[in-house]
PDB file of N, CA and C in Angstrom:
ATOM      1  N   UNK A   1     115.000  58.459 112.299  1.00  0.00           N
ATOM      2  CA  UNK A   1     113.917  58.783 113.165  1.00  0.00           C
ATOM      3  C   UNK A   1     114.450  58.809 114.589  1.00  0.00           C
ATOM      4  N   UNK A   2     114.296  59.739 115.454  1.00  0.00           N
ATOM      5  CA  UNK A   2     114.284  60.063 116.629  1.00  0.00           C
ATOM      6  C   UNK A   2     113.250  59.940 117.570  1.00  0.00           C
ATOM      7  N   UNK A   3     113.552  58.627 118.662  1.00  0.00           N
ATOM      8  CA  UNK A   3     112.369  58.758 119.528  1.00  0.00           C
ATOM      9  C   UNK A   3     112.488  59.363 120.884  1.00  0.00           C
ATOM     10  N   UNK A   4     111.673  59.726 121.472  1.00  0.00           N
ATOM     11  CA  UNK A   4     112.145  60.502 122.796  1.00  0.00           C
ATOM     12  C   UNK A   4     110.707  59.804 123.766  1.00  0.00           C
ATOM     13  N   UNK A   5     111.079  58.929 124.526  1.00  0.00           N
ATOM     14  CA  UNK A   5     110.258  58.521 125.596  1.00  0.00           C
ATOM     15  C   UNK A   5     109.918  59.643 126.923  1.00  0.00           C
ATOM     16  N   UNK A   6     108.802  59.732 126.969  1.00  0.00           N
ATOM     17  CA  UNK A   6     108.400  61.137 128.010  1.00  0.00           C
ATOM     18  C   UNK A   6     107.269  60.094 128.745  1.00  0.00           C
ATOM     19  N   UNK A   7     107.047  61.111 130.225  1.00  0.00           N
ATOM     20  CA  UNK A   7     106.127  60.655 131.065  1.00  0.00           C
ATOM     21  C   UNK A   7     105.328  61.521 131.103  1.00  0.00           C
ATOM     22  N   UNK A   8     103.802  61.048 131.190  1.00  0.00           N
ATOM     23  CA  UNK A   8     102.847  62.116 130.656  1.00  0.00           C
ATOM     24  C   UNK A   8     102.607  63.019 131.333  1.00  0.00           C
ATOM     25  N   UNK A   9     103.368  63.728 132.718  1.00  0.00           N
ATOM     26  CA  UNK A   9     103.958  64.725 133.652  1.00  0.00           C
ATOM     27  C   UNK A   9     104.787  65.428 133.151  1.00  0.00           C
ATOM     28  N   UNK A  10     105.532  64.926 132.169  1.00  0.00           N
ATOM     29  CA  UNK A  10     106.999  65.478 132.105  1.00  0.00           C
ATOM     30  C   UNK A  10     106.709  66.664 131.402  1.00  0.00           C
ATOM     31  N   UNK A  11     107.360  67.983 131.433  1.00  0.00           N
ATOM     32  CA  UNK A  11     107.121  68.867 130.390  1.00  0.00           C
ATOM     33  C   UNK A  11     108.556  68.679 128.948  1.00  0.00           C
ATOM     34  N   UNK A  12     108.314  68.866 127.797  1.00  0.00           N
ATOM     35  CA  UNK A  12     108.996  69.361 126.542  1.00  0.00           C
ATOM     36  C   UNK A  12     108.804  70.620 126.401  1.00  0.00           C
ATOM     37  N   UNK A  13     109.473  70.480 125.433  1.00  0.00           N
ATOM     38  CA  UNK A  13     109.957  71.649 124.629  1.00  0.00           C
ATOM     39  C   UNK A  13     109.901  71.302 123.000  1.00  0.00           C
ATOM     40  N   UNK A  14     109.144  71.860 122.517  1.00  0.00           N
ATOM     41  CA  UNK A  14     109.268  71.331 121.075  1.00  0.00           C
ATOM     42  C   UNK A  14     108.234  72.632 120.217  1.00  0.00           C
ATOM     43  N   UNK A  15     108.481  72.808 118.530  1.00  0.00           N
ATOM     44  CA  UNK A  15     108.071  73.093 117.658  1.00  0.00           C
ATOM     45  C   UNK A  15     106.838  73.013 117.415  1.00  0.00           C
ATOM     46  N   UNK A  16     105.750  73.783 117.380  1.00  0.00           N
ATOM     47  CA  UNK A  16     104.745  74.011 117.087  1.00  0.00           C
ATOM     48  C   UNK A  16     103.869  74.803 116.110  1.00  0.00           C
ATOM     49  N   UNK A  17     103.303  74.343 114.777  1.00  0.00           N
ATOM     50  CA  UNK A  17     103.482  74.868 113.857  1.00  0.00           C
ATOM     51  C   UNK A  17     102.333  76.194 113.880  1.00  0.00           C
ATOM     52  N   UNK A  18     101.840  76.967 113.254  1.00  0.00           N
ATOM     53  CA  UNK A  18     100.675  78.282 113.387  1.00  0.00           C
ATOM     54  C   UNK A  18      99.691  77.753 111.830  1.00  0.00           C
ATOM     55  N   UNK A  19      98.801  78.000 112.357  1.00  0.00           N
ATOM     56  CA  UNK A  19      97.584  77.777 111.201  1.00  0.00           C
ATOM     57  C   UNK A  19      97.142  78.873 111.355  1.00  0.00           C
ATOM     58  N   UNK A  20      97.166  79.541 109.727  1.00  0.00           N
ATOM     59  CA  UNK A  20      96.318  80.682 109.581  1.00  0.00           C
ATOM     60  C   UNK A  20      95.114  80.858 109.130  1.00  0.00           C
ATOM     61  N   UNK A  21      94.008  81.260 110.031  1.00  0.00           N
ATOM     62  CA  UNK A  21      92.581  81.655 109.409  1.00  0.00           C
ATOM     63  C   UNK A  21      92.166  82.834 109.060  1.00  0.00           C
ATOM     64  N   UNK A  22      91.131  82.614 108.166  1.00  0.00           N
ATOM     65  CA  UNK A  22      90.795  83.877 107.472  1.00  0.00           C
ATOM     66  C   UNK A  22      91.571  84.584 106.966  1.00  0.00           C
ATOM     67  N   UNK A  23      92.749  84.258 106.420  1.00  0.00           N
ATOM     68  CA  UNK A  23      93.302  85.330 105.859  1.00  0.00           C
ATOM     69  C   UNK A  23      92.927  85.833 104.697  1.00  0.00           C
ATOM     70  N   UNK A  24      92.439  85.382 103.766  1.00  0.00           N
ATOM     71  CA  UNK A  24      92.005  86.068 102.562  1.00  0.00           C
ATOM     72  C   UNK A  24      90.432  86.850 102.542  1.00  0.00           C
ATOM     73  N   UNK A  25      90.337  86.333 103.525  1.00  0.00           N
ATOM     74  CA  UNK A  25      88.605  87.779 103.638  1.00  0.00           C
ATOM     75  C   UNK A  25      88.379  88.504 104.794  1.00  0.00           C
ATOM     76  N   UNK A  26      90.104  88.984 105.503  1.00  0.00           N
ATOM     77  CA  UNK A  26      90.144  89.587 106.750  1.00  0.00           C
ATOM     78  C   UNK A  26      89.868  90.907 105.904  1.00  0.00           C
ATOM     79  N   UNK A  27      89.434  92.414 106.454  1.00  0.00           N
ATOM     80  CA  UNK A  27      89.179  93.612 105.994  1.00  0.00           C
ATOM     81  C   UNK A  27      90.237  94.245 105.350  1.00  0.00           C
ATOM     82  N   UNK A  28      91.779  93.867 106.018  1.00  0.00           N
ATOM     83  CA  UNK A  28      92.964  94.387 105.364  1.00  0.00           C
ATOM     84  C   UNK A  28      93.184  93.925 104.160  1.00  0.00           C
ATOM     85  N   UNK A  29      92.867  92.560 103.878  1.00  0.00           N
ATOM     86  CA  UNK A  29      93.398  91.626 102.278  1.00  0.00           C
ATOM     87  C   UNK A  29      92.141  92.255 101.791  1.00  0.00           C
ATOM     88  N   UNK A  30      90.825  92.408 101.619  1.00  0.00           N
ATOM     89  CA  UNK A  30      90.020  92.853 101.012  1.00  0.00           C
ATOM     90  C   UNK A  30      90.258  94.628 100.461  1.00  0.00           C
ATOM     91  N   UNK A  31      90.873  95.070 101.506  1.00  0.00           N
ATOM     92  CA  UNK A  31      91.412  96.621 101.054  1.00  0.00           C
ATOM     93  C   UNK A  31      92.357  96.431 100.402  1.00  0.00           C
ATOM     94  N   UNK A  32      92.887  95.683  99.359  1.00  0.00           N
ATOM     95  CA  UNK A  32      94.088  95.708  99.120  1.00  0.00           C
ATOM     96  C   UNK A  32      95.622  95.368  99.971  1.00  0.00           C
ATOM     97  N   UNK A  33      95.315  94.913 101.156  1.00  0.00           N
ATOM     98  CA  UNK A  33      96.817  94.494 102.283  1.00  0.00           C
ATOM     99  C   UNK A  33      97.654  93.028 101.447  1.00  0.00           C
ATOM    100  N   UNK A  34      98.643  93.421 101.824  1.00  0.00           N
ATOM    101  CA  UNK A  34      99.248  91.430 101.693  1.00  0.00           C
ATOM    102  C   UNK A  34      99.784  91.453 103.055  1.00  0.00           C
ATOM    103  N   UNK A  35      99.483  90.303 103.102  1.00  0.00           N
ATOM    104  CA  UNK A  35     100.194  89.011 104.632  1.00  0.00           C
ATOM    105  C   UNK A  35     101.351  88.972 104.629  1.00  0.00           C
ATOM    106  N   UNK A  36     101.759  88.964 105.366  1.00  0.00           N
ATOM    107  CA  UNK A  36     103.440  88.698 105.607  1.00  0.00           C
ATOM    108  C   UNK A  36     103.599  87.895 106.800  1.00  0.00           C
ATOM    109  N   UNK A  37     103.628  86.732 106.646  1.00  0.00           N
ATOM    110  CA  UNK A  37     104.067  85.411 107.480  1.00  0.00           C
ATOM    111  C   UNK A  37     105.668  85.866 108.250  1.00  0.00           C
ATOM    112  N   UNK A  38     105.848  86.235 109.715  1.00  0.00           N
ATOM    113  CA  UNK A  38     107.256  86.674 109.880  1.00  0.00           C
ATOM    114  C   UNK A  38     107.389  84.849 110.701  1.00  0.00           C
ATOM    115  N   UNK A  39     106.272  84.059 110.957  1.00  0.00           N
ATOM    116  CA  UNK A  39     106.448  83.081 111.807  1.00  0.00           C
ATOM    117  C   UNK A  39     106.118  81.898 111.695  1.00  0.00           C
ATOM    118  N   UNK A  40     106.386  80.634 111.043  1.00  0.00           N
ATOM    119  CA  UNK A  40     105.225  79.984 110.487  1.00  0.00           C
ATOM    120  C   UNK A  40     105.118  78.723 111.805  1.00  0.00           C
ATOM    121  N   UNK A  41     106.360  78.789 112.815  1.00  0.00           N
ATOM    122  CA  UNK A  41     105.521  77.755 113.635  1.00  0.00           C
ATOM    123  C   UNK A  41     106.250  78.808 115.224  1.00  0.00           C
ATOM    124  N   UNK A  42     106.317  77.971 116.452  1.00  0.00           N
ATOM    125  CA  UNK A  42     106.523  78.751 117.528  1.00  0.00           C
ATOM    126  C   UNK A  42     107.332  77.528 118.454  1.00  0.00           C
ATOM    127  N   UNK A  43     108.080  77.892 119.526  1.00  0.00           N
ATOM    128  CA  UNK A  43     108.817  77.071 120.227  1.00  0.00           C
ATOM    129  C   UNK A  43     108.124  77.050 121.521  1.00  0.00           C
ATOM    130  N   UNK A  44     107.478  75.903 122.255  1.00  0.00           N
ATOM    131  CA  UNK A  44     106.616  76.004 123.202  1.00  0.00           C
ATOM    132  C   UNK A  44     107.233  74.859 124.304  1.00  0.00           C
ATOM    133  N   UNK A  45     106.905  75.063 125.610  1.00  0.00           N
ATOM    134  CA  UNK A  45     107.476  74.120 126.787  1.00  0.00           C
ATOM    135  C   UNK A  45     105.720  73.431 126.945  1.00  0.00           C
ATOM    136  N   UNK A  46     105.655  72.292 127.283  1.00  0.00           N
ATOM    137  CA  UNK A  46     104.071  72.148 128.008  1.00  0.00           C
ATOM    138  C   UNK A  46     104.552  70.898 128.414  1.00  0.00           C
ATOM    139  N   UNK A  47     103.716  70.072 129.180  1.00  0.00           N
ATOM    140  CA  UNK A  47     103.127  68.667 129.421  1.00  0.00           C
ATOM    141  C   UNK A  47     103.044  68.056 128.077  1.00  0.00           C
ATOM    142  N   UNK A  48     103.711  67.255 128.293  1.00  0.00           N
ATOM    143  CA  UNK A  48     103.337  65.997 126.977  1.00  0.00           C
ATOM    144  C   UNK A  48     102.207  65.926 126.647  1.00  0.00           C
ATOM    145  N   UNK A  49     101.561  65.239 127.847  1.00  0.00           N
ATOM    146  CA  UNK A  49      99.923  65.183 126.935  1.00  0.00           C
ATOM    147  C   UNK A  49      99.078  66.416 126.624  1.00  0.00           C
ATOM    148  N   UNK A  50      99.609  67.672 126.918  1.00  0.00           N
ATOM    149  CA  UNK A  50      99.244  69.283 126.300  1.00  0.00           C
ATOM    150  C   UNK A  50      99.503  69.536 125.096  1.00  0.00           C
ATOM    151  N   UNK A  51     100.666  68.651 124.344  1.00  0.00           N
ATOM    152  CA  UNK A  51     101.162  69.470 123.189  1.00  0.00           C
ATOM    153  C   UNK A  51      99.949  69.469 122.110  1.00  0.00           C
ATOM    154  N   UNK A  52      99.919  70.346 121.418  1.00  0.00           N
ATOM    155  CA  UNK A  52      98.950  70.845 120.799  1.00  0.00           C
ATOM    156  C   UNK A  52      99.256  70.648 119.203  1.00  0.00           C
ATOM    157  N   UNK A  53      98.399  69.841 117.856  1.00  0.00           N
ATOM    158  CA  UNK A  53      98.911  69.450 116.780  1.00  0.00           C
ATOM    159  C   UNK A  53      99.234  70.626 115.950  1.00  0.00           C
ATOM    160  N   UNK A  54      98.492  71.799 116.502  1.00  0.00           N
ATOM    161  CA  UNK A  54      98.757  73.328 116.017  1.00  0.00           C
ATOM    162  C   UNK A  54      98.134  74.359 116.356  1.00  0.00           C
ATOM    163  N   UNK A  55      98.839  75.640 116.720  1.00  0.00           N
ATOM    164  CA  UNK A  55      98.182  76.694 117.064  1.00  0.00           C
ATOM    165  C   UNK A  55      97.052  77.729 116.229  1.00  0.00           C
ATOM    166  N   UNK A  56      96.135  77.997 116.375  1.00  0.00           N
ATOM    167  CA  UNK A  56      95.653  78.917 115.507  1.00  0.00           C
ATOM    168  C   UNK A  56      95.802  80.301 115.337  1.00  0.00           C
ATOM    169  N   UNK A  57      95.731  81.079 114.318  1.00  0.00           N
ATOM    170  CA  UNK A  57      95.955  82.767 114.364  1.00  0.00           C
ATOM    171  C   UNK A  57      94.888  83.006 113.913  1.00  0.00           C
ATOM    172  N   UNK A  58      93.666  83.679 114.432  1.00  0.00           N
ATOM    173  CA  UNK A  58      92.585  84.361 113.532  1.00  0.00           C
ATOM    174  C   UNK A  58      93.195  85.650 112.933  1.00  0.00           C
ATOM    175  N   UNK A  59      93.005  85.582 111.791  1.00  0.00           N
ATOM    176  CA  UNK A  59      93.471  87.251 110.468  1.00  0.00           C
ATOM    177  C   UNK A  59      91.859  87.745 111.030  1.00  0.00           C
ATOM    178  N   UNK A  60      90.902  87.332 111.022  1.00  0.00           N
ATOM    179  CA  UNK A  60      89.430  87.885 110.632  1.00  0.00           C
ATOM    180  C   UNK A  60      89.434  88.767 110.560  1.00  0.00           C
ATOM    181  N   UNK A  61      89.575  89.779 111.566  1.00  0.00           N
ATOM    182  CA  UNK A  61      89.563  91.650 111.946  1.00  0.00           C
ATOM    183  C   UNK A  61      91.118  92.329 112.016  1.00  0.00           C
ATOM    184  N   UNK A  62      91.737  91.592 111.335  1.00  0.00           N
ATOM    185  CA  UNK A  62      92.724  92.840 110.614  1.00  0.00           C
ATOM    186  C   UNK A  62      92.283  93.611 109.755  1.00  0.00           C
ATOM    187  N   UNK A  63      93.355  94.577 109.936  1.00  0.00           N
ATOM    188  CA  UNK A  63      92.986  95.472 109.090  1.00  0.00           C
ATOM    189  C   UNK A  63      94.802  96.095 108.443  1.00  0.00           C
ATOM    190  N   UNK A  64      94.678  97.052 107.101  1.00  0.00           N
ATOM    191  CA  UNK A  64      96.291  97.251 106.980  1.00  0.00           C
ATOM    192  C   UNK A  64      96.850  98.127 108.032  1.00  0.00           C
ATOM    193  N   UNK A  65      97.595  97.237 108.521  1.00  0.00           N
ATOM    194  CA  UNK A  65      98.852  97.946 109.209  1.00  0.00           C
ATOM    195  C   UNK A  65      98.586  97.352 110.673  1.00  0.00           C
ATOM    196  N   UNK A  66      97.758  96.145 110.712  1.00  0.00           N
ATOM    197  CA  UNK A  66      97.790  95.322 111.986  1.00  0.00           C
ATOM    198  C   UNK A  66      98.596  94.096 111.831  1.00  0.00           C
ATOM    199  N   UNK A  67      99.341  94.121 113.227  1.00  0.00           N
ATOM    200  CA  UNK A  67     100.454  93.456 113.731  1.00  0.00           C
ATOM    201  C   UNK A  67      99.991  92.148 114.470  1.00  0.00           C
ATOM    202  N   UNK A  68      99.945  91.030 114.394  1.00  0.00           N
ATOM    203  CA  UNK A  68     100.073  89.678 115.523  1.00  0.00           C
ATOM    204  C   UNK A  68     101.277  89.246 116.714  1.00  0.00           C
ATOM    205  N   UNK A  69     101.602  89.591 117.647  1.00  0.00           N
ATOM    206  CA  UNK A  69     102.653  89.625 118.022  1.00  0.00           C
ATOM    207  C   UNK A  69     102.307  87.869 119.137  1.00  0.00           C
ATOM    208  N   UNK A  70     103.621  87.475 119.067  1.00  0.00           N
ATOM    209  CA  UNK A  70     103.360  86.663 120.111  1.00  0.00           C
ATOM    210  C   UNK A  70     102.539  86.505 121.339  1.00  0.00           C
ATOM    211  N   UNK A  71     102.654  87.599 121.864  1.00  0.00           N
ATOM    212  CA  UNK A  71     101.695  88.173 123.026  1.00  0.00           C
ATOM    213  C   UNK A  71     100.098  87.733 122.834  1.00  0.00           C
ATOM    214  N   UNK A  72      99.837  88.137 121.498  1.00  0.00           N
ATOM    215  CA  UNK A  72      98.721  88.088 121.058  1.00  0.00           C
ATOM    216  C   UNK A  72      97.878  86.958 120.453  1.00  0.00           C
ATOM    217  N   UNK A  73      99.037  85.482 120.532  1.00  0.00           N
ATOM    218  CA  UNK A  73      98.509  84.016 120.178  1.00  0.00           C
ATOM    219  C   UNK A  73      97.685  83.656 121.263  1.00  0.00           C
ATOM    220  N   UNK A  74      96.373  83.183 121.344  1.00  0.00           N
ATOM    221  CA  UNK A  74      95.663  82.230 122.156  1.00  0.00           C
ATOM    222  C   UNK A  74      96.552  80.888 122.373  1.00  0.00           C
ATOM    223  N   UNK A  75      96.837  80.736 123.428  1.00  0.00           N
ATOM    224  CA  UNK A  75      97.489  79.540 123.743  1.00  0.00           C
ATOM    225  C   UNK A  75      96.518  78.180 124.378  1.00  0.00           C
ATOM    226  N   UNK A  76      96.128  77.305 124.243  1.00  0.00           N
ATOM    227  CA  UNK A  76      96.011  76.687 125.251  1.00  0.00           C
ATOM    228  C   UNK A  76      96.368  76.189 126.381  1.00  0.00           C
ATOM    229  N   UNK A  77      95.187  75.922 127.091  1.00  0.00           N
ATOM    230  CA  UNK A  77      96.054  75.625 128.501  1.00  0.00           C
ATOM    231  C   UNK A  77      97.367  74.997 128.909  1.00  0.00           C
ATOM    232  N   UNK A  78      98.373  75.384 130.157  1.00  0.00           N
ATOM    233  CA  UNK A  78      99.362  74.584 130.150  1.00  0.00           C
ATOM    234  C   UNK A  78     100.705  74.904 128.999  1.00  0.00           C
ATOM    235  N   UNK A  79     100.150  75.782 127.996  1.00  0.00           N
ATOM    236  CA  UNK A  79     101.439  75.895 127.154  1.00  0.00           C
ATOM    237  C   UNK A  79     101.943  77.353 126.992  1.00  0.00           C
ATOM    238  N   UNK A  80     103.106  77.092 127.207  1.00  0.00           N
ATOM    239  CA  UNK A  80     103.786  78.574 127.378  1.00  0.00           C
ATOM    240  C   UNK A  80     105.310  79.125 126.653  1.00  0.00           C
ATOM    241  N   UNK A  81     105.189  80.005 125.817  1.00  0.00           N
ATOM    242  CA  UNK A  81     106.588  80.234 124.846  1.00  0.00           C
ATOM    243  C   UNK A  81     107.302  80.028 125.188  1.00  0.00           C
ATOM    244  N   UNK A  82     109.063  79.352 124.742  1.00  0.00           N
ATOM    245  CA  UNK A  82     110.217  79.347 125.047  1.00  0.00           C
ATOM    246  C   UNK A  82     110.615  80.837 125.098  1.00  0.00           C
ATOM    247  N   UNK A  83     109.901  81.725 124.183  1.00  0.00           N
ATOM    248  CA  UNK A  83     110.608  83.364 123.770  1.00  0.00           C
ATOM    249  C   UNK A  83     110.136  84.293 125.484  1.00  0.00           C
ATOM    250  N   UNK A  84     109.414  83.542 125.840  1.00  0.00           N
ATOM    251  CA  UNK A  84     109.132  84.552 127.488  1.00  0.00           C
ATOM    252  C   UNK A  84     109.222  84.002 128.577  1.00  0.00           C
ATOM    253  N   UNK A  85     110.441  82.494 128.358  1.00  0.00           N
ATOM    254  CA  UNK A  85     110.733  81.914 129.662  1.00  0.00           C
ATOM    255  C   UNK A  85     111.956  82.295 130.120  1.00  0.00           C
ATOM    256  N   UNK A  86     112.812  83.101 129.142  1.00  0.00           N
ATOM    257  CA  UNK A  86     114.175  83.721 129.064  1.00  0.00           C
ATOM    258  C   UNK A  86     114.637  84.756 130.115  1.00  0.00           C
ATOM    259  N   UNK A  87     113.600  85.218 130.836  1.00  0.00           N
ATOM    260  CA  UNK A  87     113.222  86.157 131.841  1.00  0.00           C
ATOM    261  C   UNK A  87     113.893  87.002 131.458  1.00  0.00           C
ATOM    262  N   UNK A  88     113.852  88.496 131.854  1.00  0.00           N
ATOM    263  CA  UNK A  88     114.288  89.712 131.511  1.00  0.00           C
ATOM    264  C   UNK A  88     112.631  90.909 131.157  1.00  0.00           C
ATOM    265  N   UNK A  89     112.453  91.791 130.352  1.00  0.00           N
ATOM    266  CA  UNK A  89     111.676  92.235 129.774  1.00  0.00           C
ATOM    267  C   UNK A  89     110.305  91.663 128.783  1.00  0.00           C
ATOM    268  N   UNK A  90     109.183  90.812 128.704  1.00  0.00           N
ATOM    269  CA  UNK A  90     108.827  90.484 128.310  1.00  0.00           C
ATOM    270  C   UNK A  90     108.268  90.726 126.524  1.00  0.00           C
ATOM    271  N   UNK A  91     108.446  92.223 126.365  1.00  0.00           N
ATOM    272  CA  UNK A  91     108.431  93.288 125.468  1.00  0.00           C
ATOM    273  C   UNK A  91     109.406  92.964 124.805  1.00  0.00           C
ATOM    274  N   UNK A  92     110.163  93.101 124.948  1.00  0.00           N
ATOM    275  CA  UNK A  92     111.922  92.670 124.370  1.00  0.00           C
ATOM    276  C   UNK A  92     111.720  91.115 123.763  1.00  0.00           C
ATOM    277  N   UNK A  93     111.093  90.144 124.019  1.00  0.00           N
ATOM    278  CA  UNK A  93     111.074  89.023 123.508  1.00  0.00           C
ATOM    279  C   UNK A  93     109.550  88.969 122.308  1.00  0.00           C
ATOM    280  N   UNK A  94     108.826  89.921 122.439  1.00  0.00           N
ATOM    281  CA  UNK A  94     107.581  89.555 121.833  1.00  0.00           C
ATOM    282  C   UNK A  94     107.516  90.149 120.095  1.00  0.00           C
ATOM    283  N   UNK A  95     107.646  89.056 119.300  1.00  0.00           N
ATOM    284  CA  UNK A  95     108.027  88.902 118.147  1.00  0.00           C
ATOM    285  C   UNK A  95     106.745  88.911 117.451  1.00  0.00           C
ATOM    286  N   UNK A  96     107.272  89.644 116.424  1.00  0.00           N
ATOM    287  CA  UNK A  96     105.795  89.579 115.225  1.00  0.00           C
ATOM    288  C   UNK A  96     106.019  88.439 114.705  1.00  0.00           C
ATOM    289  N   UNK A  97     104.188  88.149 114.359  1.00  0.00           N
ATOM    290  CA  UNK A  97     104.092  86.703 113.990  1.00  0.00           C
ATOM    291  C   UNK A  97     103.510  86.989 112.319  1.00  0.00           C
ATOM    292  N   UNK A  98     102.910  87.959 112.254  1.00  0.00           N
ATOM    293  CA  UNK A  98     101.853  88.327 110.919  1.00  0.00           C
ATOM    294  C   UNK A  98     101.314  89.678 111.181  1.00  0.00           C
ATOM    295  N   UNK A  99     101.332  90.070 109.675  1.00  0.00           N
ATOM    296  CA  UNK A  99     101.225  91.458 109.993  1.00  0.00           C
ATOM    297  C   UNK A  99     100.707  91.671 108.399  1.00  0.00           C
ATOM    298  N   UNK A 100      99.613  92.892 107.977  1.00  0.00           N
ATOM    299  CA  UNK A 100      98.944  92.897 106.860  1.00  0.00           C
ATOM    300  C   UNK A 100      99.246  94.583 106.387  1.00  0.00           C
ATOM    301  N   UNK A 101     100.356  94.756 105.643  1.00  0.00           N
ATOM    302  CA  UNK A 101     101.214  95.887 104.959  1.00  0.00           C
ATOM    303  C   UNK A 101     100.551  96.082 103.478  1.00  0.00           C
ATOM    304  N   UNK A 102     100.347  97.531 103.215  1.00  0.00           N
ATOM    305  CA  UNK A 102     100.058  98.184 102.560  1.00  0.00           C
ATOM    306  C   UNK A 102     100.911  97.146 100.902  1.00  0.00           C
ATOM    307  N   UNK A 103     100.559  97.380  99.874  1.00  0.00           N
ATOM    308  CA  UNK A 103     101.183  96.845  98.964  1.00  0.00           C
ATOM    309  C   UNK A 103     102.613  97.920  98.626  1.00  0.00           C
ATOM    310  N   UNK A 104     103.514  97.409  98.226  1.00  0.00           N
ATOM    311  CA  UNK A 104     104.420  98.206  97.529  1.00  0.00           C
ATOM    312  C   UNK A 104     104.154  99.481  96.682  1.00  0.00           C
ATOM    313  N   UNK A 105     104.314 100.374  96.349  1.00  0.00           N
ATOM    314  CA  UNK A 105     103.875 101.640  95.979  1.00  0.00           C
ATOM    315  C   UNK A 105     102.810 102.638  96.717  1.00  0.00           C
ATOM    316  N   UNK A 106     102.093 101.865  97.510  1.00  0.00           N
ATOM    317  CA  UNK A 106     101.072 102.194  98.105  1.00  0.00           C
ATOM    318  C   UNK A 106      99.792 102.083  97.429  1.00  0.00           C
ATOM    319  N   UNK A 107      99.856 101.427  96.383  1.00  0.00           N
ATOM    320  CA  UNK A 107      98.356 100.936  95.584  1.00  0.00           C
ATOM    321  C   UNK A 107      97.222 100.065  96.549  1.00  0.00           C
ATOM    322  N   UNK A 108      96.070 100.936  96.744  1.00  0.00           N
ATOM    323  CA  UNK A 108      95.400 100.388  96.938  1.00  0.00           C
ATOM    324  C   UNK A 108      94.182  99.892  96.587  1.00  0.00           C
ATOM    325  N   UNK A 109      92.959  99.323  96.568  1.00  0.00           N
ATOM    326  CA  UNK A 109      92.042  98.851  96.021  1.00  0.00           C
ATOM    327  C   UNK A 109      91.478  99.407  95.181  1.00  0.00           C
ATOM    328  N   UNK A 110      90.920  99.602  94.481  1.00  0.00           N
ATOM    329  CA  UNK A 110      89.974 100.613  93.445  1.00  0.00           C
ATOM    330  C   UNK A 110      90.935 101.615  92.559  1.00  0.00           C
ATOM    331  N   UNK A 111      92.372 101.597  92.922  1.00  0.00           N
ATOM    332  CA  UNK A 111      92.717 102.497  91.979  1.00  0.00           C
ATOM    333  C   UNK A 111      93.522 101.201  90.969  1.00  0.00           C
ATOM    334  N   UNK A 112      93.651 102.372  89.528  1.00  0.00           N
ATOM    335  CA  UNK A 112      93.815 101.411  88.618  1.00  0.00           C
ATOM    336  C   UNK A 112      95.277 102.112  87.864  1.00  0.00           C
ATOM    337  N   UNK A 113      96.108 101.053  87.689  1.00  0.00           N
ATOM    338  CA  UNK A 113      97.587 101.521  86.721  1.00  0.00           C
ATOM    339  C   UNK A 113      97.515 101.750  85.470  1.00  0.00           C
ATOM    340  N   UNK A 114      96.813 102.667  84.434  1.00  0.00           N
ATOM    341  CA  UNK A 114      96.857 102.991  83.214  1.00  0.00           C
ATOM    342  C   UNK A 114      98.311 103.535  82.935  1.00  0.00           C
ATOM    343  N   UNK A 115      98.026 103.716  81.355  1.00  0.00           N
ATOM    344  CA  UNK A 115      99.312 104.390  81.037  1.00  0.00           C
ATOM    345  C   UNK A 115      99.375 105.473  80.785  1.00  0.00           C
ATOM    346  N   UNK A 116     100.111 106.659  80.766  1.00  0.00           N
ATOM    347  CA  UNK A 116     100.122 108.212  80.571  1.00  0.00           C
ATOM    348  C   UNK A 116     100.139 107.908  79.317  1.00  0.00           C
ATOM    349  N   UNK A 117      98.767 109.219  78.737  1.00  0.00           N
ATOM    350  CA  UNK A 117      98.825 108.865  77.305  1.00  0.00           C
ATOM    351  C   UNK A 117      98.788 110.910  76.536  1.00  0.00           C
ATOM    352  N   UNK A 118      99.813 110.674  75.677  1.00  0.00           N
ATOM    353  CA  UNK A 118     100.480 112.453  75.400  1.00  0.00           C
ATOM    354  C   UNK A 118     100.095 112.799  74.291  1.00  0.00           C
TER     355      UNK A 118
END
């Protein structure tokens, strides 16, 4: 175990995990989409007493072929990505987090895989 004594001024840097909502009755998973988790937690700087036990992602109003990009996490106050303190292009750092892709073959809801019958 690792302890790290901080002053409740001080800012960290630490791991922050993503909680996903709604994903199974967002409009894309109901059309047939699957989820694709590219992120399951995030690297954040804040105030000690800011750190947050986890971030949330609402899925609700996806739809297939919508993207979550970092950009696009609600943060709370005071907390701000390690991926856009790197300075340079902010675009260039903004990483997909979840994203709701068509199924493999392109099958989608209502159609059905029978067999060719000769």
């Amino acid at each position: 175990m690792d302890l790290l004594r901080v002053a409740e001024g001080d800012r960290i840097k630490m791991h922050v995990p993503l909680h996903f909502l709604n994903e199974a009755t967002c409009p894309g998973v109901k059309a047939g989409g699957q989820v694709s988790h590219t992120m399951s937690d995030v690297e954040v700087i804040c105030a000690a007493k800011d750190l947050p036990e986890y971030i949330e992602v609402d899925l609700g109003s996806m739809n297939v072929g919508d993207i979550v990009h970092l950009s696009d996490l609600k943060l709370p106050e005071g907390l701000a990505l390690v991926a856009f303190s790197h300075g340079g292009d902010q675009a260039e750092h903004d990483t997909a987090v979840v994203s709701i892709h068509a199924p493999r073959g392109g099958a989608v809801e209502g159609e059905e895989g029978g067999e060719a019958t000769e």
